[in-house]
C-alpha atoms as a PDB file:
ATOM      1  CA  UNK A   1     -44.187 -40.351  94.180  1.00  0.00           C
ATOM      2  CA  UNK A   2     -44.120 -43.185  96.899  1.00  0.00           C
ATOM      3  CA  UNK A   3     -40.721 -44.409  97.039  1.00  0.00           C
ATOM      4  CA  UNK A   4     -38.843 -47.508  98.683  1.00  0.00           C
ATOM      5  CA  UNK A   5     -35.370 -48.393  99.126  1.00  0.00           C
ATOM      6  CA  UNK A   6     -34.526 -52.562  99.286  1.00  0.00           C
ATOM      7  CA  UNK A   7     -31.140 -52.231 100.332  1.00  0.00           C
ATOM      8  CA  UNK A   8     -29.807 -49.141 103.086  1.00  0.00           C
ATOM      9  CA  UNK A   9     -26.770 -49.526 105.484  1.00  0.00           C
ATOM     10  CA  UNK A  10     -28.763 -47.241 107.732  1.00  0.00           C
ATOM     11  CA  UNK A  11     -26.060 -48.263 111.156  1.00  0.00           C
ATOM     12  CA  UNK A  12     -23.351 -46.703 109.005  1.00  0.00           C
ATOM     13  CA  UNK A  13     -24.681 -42.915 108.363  1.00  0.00           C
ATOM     14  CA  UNK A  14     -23.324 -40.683 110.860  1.00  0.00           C
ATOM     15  CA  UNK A  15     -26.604 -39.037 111.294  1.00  0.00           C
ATOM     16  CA  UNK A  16     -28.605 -42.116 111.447  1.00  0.00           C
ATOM     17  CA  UNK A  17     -31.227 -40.619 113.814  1.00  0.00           C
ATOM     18  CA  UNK A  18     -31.933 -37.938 111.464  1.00  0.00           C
ATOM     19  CA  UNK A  19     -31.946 -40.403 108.331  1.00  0.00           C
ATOM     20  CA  UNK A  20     -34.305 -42.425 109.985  1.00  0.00           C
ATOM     21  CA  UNK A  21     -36.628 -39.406 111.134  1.00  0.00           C
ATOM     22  CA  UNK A  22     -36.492 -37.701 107.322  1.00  0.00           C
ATOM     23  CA  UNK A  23     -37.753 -41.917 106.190  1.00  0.00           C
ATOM     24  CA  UNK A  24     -40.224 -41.876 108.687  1.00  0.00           C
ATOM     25  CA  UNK A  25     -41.427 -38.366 107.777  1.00  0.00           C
ATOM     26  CA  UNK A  26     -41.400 -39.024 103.794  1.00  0.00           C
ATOM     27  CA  UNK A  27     -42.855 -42.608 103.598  1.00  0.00           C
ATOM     28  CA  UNK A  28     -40.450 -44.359 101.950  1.00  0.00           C
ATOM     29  CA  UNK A  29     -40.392 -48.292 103.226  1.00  0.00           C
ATOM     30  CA  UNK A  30     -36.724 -48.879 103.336  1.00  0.00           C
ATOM     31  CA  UNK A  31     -34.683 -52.179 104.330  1.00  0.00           C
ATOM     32  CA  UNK A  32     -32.106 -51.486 106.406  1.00  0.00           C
ATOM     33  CA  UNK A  33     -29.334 -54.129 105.659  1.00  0.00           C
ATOM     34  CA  UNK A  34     -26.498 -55.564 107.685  1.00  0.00           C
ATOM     35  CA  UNK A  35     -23.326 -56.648 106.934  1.00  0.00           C
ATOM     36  CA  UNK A  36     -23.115 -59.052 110.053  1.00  0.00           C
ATOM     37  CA  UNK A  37     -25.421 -60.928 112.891  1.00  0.00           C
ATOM     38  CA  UNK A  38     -23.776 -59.653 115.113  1.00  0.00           C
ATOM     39  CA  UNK A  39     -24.768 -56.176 114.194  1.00  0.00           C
ATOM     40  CA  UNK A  40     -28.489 -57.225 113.200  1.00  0.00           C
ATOM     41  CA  UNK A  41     -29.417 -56.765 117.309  1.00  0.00           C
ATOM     42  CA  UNK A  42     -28.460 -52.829 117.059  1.00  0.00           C
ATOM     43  CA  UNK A  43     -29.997 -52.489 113.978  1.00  0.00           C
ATOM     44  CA  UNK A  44     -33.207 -53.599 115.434  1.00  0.00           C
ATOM     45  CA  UNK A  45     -32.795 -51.576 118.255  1.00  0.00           C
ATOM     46  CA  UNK A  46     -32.265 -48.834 116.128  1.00  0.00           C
ATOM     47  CA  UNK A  47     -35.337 -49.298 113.614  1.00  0.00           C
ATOM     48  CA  UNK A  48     -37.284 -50.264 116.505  1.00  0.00           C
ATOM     49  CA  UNK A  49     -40.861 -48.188 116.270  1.00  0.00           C
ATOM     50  CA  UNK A  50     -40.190 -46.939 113.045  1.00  0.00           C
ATOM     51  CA  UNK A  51     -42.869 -47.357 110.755  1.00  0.00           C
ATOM     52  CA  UNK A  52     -41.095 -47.762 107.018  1.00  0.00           C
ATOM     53  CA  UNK A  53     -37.996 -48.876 108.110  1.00  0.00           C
ATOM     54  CA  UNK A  54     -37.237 -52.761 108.195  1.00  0.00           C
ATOM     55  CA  UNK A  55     -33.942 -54.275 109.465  1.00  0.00           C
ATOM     56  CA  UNK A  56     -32.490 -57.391 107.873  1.00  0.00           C
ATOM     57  CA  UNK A  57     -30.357 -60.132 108.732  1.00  0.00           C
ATOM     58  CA  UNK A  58     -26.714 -60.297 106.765  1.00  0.00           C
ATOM     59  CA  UNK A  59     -23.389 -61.697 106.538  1.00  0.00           C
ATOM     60  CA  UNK A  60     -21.720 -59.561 104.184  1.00  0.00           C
ATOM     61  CA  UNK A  61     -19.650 -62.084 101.219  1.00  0.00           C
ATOM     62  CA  UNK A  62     -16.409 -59.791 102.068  1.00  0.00           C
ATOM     63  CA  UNK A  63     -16.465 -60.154 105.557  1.00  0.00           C
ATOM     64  CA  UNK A  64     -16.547 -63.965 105.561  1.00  0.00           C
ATOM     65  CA  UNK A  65     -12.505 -64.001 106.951  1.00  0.00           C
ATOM     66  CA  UNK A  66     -13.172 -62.422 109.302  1.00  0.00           C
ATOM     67  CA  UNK A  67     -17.127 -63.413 110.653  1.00  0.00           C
ATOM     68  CA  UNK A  68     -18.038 -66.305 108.907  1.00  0.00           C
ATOM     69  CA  UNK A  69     -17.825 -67.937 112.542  1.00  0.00           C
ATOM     70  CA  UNK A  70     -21.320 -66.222 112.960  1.00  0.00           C
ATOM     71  CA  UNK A  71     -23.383 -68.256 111.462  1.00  0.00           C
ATOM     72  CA  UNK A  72     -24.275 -69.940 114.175  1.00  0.00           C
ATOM     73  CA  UNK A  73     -25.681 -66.576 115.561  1.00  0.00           C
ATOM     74  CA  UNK A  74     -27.189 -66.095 112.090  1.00  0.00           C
ATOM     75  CA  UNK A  75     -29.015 -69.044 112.375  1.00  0.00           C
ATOM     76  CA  UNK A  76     -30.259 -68.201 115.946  1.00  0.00           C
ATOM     77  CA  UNK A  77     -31.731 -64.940 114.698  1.00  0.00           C
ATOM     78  CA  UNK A  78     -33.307 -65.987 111.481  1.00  0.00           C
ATOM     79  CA  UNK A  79     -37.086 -67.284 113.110  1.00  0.00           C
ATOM     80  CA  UNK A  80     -37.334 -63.496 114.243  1.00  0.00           C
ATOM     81  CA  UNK A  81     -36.651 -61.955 110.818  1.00  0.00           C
ATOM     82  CA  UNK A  82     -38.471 -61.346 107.529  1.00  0.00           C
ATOM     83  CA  UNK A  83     -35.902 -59.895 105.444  1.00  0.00           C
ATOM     84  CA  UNK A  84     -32.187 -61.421 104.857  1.00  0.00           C
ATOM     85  CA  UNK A  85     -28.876 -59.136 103.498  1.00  0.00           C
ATOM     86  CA  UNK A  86     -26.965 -57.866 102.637  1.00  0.00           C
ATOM     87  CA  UNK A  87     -25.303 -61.708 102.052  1.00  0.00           C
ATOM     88  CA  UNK A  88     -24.414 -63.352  98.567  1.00  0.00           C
ATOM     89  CA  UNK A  89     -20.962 -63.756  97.072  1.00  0.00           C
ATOM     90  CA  UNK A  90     -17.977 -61.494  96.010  1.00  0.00           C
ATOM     91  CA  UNK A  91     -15.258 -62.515  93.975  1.00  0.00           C
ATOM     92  CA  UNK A  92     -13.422 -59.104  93.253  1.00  0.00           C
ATOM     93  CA  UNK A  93     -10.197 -59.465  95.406  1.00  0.00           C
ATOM     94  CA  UNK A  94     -10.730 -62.815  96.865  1.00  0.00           C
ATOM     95  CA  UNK A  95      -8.874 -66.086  96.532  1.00  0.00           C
ATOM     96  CA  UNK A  96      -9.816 -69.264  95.054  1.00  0.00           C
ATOM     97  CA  UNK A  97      -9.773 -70.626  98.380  1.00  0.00           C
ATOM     98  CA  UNK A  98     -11.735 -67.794 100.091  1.00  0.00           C
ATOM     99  CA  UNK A  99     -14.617 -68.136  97.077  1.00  0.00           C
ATOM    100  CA  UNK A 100     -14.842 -71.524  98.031  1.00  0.00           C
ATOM    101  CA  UNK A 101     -15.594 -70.510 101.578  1.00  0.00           C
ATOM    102  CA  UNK A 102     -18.245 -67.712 100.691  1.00  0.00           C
ATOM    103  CA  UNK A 103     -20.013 -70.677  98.438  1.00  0.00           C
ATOM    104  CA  UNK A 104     -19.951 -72.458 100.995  1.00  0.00           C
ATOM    105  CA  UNK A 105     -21.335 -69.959 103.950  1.00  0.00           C
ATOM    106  CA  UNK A 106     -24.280 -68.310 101.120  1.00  0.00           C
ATOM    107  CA  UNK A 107     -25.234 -72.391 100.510  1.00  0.00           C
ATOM    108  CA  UNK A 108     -25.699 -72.681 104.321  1.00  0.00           C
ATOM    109  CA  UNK A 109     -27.539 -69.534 104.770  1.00  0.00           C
ATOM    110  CA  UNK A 110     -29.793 -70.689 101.474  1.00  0.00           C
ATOM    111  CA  UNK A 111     -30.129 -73.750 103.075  1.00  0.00           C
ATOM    112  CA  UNK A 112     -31.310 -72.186 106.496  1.00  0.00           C
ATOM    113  CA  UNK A 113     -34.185 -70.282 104.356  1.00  0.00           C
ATOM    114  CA  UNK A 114     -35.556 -73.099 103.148  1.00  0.00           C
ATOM    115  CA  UNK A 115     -35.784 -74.682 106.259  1.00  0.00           C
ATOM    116  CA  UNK A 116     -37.726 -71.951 107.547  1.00  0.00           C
ATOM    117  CA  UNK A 117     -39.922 -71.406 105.196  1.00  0.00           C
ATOM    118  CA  UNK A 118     -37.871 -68.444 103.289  1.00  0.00           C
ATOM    119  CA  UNK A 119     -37.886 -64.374 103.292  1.00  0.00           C
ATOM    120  CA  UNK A 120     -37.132 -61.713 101.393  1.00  0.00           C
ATOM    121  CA  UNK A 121     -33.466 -61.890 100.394  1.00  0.00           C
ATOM    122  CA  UNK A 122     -31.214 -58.762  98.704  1.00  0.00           C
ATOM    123  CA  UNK A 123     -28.143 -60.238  96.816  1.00  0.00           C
ATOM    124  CA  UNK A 124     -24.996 -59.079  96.790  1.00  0.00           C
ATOM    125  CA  UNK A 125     -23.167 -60.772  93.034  1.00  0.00           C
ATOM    126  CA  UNK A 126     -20.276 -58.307  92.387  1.00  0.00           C
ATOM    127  CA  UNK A 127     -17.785 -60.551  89.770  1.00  0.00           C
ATOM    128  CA  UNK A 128     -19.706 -63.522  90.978  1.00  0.00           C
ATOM    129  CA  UNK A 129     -22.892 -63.774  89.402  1.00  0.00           C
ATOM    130  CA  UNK A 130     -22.858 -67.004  87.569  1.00  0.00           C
ATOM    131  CA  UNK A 131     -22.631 -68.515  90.803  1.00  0.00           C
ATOM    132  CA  UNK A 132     -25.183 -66.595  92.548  1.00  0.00           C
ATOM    133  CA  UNK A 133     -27.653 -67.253  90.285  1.00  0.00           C
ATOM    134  CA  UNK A 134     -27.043 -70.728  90.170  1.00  0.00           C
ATOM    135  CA  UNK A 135     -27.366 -71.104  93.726  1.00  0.00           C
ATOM    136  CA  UNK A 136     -30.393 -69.039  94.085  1.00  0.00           C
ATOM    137  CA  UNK A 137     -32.351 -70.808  91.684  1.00  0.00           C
ATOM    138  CA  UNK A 138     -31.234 -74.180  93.532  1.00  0.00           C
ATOM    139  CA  UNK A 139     -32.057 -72.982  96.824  1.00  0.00           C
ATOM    140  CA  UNK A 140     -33.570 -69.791  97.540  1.00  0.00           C
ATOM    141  CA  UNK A 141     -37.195 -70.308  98.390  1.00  0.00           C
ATOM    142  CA  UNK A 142     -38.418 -66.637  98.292  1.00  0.00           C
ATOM    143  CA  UNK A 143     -37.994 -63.741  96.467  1.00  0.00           C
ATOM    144  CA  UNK A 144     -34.568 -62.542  95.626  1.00  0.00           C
ATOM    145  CA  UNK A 145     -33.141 -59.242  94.817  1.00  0.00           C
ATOM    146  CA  UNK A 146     -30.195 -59.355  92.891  1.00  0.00           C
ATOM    147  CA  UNK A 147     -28.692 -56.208  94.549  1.00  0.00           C
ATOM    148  CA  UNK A 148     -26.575 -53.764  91.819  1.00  0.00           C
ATOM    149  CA  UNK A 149     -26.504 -56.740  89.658  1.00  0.00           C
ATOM    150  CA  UNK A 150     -23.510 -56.173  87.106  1.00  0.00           C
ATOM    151  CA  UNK A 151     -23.488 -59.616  85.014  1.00  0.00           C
ATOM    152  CA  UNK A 152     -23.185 -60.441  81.711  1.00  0.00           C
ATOM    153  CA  UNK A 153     -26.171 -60.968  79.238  1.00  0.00           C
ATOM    154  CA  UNK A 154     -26.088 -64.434  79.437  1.00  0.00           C
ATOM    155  CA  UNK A 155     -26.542 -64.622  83.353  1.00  0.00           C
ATOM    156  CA  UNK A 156     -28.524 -61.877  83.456  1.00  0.00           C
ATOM    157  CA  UNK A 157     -31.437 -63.453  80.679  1.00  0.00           C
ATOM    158  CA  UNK A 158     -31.299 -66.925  82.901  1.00  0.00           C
ATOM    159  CA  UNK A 159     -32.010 -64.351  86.124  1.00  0.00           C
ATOM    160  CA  UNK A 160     -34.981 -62.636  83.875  1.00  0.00           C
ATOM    161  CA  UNK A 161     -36.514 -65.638  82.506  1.00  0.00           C
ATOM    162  CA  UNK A 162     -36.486 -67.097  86.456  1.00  0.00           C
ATOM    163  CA  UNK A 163     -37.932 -64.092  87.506  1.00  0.00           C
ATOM    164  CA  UNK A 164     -35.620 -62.848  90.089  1.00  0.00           C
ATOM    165  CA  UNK A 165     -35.937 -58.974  91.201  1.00  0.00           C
ATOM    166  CA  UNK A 166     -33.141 -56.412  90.316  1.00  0.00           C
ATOM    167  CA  UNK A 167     -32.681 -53.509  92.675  1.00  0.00           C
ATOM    168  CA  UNK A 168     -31.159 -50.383  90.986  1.00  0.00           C
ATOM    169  CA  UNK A 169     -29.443 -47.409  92.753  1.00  0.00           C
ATOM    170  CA  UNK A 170     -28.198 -44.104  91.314  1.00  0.00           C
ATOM    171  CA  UNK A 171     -24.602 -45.459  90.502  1.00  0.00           C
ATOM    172  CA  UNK A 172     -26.318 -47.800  87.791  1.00  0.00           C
ATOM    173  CA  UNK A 173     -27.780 -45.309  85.655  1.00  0.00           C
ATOM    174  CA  UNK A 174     -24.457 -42.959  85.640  1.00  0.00           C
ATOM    175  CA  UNK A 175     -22.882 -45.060  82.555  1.00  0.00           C
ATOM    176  CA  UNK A 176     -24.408 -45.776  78.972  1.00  0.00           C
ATOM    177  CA  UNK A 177     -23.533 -49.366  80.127  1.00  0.00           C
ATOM    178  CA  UNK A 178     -24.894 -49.300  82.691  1.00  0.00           C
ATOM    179  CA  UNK A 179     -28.279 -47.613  81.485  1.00  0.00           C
ATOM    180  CA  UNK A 180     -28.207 -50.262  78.871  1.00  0.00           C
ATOM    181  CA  UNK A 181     -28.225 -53.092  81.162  1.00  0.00           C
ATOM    182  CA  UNK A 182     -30.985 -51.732  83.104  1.00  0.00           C
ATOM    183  CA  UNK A 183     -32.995 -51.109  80.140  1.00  0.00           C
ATOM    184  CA  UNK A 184     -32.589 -55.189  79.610  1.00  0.00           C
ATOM    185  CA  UNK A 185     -34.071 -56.228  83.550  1.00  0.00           C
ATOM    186  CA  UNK A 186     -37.657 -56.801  83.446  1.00  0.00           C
ATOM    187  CA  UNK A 187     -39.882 -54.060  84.174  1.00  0.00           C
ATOM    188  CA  UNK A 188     -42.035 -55.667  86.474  1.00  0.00           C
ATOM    189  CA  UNK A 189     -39.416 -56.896  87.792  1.00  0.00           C
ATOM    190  CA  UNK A 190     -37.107 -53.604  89.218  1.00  0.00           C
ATOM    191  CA  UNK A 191     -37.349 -52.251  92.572  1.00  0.00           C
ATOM    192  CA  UNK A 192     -35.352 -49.188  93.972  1.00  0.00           C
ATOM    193  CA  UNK A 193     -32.302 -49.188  96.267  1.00  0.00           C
ATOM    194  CA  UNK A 194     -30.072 -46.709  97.749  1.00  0.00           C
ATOM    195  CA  UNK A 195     -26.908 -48.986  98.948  1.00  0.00           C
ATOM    196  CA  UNK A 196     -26.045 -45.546 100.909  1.00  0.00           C
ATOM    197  CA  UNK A 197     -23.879 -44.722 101.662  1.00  0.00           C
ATOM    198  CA  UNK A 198     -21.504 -46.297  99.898  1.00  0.00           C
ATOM    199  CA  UNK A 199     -23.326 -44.861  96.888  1.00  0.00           C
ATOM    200  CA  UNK A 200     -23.034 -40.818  96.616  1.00  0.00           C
ATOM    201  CA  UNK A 201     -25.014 -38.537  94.816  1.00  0.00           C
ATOM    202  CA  UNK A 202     -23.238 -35.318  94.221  1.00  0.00           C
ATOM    203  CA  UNK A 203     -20.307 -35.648  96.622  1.00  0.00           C
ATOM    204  CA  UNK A 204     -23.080 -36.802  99.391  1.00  0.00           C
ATOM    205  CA  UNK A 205     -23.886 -40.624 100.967  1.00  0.00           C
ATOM    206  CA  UNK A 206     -26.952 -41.713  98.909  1.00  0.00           C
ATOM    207  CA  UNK A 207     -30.112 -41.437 101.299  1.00  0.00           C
ATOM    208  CA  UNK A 208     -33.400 -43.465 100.444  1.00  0.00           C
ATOM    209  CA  UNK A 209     -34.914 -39.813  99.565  1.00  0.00           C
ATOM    210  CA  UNK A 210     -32.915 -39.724  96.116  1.00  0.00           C
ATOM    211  CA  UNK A 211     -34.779 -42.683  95.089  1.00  0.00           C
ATOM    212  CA  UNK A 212     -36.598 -39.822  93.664  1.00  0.00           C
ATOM    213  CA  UNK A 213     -34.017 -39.174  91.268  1.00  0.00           C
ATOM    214  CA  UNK A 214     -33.503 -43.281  90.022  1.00  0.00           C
ATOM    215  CA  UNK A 215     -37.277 -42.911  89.521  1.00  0.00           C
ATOM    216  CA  UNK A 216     -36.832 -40.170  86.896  1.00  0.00           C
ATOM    217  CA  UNK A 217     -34.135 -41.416  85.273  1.00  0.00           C
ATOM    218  CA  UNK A 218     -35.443 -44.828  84.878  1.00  0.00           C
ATOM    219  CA  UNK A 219     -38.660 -43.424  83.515  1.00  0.00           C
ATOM    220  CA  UNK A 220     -35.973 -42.014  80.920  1.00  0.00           C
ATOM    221  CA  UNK A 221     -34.537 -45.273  80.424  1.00  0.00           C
ATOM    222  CA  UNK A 222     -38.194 -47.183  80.012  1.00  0.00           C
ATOM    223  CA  UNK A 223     -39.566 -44.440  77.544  1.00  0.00           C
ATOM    224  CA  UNK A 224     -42.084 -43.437  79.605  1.00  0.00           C
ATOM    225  CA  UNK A 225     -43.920 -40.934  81.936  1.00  0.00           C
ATOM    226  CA  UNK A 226     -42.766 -40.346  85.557  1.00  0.00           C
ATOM    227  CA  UNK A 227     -46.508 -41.025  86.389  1.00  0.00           C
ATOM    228  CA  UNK A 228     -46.064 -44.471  84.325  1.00  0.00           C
ATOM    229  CA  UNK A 229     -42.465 -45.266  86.424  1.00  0.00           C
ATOM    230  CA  UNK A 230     -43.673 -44.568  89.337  1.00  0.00           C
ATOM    231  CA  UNK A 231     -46.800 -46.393  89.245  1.00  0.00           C
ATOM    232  CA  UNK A 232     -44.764 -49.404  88.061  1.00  0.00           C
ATOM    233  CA  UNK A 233     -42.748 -49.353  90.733  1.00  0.00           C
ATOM    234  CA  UNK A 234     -45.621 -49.566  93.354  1.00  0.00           C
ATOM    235  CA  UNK A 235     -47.098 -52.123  91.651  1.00  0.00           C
ATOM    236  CA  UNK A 236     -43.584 -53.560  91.824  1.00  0.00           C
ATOM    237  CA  UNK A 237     -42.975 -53.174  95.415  1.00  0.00           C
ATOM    238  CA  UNK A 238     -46.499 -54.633  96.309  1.00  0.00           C
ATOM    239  CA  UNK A 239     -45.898 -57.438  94.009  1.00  0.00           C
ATOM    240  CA  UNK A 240     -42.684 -58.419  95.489  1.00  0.00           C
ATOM    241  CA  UNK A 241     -44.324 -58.229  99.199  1.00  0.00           C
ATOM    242  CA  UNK A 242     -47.060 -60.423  98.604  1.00  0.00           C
ATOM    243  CA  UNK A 243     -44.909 -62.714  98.538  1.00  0.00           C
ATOM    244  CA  UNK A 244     -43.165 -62.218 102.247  1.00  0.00           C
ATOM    245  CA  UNK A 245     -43.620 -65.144 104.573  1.00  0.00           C
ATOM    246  CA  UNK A 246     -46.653 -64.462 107.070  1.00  0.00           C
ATOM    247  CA  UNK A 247     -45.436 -65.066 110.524  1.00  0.00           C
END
């Protein structure tokens, strides 16, 4: 098995230096999100000679209150990056007044990508994914990863027939529901994600390492081999990174 993991808050393990030793030892090419700019410098710092590990540029939908003033910074860093999250929209606790100002920060950062010519971007869409759909197919200029993607049918068939990419972590495939909606995302179309560790496994923050598991149980899930998941989900990865901005 080769794994990957699109979408790993690797600043927030407390044994990050050991989580990023066991990645660099197994081989598994793993984004390492951020949930602000400001935090994006330490989490290059902290990736920097590694291998498989990638850090990405974010501004986290739920922490717009509180540091939506750094987009400013975000748009400073964004020529040195090639992958963007964890950003998007959330609309589980948040006010009609406070949606309007997460539309309105995700539409800027949109807008910055494609001025720049785009990257690889990992969605957040939790209760909001009309309206994240919407405005990636308006503005997103690269390949996006709709991130634990929990929408309807409808939403999700408009995100399938635009070809969008759908990340899936262990969490997803604990539920019938669940299972069924992943069963619906394109094949060629699913990449693997961790979201530790605010995902566990067993009482334990997910690591990129039980990708392994997802693997299985998705080849469950397709009707097929392990061999036949896994190989899809190379071709998958590959796919999706041909399609990364040269710079």
């Amino acid at each position: 098995m080769r794994l990957h993991d699109t979408h790993c808050h690797v600043d927030l393990y407390e044994d990050r230096t050991a989580l990023l030793e066991e990645i660099e030892r197994a081989g598994i090419h793993t984004v390492a999100v951020t949930n602000a700019p400001s935090v994006y410098r330490v989490t290059e710092r902290l990736t920097a000679g590694k291998r498989f590990v990638r850090p990405a540029l974010g501004l986290h939908p739920e922490l717009v209150p509180s540091h939506g003033h750094e987009l400013d910074l975000f748009e400073q860093l964004l020529p040195d990056v090639r992958y963007v999250g964890e950003v998007g929209l959330d609309y589980t606790r948040a006010t009609a007044e406070e949606r309007m100002v997460q539309r309105r920060v995700f539409e800027r950062i949109l807008t910055l990508l494609q001025q720049s010519g785009g990257r690889i971007l990992t969605v957040h869409s939790r209760r909001a994914a009309d309206d994240v759909v919407d405005m990636v197919l308006t503005h997103a200029p690269g390949p996006s990863i709709l991130h634990w993607f929990s929408g309807g049918a409808k939403v999700l068939a408009r995100a399938r027939e635009a070809g969008l990419w759908f990340s899936v972590n262990h969490a997803m495939l604990r539920a019938a529901q669940g299972r069924e909606r992943v069963a619906a995302f394109r094949r060629d179309r699913v990449l693997l994600e961790s979201d530790g560790p605010f995902v566990d496994v067993r009482g334990v923050p997910a690591r990129p390492s039980h990708g392994a598991e997802v693997l299985r149980q998705l080849a469950v899930v397709w009707k097929c081999s392990l061999e036949e998941a896994d190989i899809q989900l190379q071709f998958n990865l590959r796919a999706c990174l041909k399609s990364l901005p040269h710079k």
